[in-house]
Protein backbone atom coordinates (compact mmCIF):
# COMPACT_ATOMS: atom_id res chain seq x y z
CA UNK A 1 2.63 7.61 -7.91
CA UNK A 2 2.52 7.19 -4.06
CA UNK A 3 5.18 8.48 -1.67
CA UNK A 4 6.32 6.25 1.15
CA UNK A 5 7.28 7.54 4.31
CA UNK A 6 10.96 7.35 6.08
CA UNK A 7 8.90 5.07 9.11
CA UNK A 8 6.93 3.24 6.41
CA UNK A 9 10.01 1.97 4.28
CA UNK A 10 12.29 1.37 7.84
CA UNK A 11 9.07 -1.05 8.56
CA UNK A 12 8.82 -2.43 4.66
CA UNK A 13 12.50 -3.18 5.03
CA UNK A 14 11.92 -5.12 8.82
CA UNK A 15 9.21 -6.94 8.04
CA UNK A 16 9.87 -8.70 4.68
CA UNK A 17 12.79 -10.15 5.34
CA UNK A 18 14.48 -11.18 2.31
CA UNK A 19 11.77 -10.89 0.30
CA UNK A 20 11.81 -8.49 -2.46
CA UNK A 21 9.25 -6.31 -1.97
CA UNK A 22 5.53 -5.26 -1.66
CA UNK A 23 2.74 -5.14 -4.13
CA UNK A 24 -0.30 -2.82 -3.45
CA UNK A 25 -3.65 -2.87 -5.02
CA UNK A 26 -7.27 -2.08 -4.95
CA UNK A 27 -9.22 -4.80 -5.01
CA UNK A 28 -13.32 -4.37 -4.85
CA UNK A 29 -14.50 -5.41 -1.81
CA UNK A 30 -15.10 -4.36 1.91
CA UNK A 31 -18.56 -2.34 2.86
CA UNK A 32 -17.47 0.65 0.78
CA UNK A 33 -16.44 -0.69 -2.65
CA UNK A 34 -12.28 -1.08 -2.85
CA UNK A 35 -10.21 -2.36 0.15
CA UNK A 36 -6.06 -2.11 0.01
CA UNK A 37 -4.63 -5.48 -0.53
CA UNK A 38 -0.80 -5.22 0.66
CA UNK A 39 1.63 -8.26 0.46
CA UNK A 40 5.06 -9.03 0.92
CA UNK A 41 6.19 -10.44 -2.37
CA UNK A 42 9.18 -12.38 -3.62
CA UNK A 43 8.54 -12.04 -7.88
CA UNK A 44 8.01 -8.84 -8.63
CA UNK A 45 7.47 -10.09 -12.56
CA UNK A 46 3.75 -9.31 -12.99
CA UNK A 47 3.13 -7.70 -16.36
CA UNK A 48 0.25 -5.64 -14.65
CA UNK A 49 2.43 -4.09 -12.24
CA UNK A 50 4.19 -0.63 -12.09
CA UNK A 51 7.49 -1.03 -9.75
CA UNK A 52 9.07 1.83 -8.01
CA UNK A 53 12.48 0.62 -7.18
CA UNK A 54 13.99 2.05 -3.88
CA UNK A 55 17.39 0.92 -4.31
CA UNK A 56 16.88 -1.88 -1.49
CA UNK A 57 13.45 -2.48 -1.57
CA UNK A 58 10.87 -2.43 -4.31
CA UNK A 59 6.79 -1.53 -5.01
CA UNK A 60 4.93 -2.93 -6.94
CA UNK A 61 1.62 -1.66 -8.18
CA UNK A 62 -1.02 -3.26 -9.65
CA UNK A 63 -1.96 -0.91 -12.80
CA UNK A 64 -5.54 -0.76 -12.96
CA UNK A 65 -5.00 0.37 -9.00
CA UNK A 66 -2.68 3.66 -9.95
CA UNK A 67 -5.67 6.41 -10.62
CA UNK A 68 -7.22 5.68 -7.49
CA UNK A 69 -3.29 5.30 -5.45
CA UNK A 70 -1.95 8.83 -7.34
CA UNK A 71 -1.14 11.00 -4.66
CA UNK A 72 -0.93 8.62 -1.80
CA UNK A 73 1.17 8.34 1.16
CA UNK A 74 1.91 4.87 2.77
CA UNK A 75 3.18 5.69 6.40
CA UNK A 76 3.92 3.21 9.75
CA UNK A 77 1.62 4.91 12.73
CA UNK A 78 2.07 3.80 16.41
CA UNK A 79 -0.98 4.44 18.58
CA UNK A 80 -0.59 3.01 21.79
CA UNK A 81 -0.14 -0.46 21.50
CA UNK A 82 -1.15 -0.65 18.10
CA UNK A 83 1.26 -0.33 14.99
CA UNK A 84 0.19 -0.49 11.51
CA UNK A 85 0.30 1.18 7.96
CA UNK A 86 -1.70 2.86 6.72
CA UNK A 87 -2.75 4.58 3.50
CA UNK A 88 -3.11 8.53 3.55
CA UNK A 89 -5.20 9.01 0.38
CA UNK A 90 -6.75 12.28 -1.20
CA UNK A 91 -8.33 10.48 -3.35
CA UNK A 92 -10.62 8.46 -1.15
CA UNK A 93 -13.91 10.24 -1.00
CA UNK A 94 -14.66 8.35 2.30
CA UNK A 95 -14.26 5.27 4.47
CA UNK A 96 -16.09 2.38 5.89
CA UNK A 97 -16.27 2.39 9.71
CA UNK A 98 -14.58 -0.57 10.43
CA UNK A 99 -11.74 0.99 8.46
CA UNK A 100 -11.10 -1.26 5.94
CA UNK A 101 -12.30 -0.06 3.37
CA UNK A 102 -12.72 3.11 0.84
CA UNK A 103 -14.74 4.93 -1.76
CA UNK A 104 -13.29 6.71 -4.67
């Protein structure tokens, strides 16, 4: 499962509005094989998703994603000017330059 961070989920809840959630996934693609996909959802009915329901705000997870998301942490980081989240992943054996992203 992944964790979520108190300034990740404060963000999650600001930003979607009155949507119902977020779906996450690993889709191939980027320079180094899998990049995050990560969208703001309204229907969280997919049959291929696992949803962690956090009482106001839902996940969902695209299945065939979870080995390679066990273990991670989405978190909100401020650096500057720049705000974004961002995936803390153990499992990620390394990443493209450009940051987008990852090999498992």
């Amino acid at each position: 499962m992944i964790e979520v961070t108190d300034e990740a989920y404060e963000k999650l809840l600001e930003r979607a509005g009155d949507r119902g959630g977020v779906r996450i996934a690993l889709k191939p693609g980027g320079c180094a094989g899998f990049e995050y996909k990560f969208d703001y959802i309204d229907d969280l009915s997919e049959p291929d998703d696992l949803v962690m329901d956090f009482v106001t705000f839902k996940v969902a997870i695209y299945r065939m994603s979870l080995p390679m998301l066990d273990g991670a942490t989405l978190d909100w980081t401020v650096n500057g000017i720049n705000e974004e989240f961002i995936f803390r992943n153990p499992n990620e054996q390394s990443k493209c330059g450009c940051g987008v992203s990852a090999i498992f």
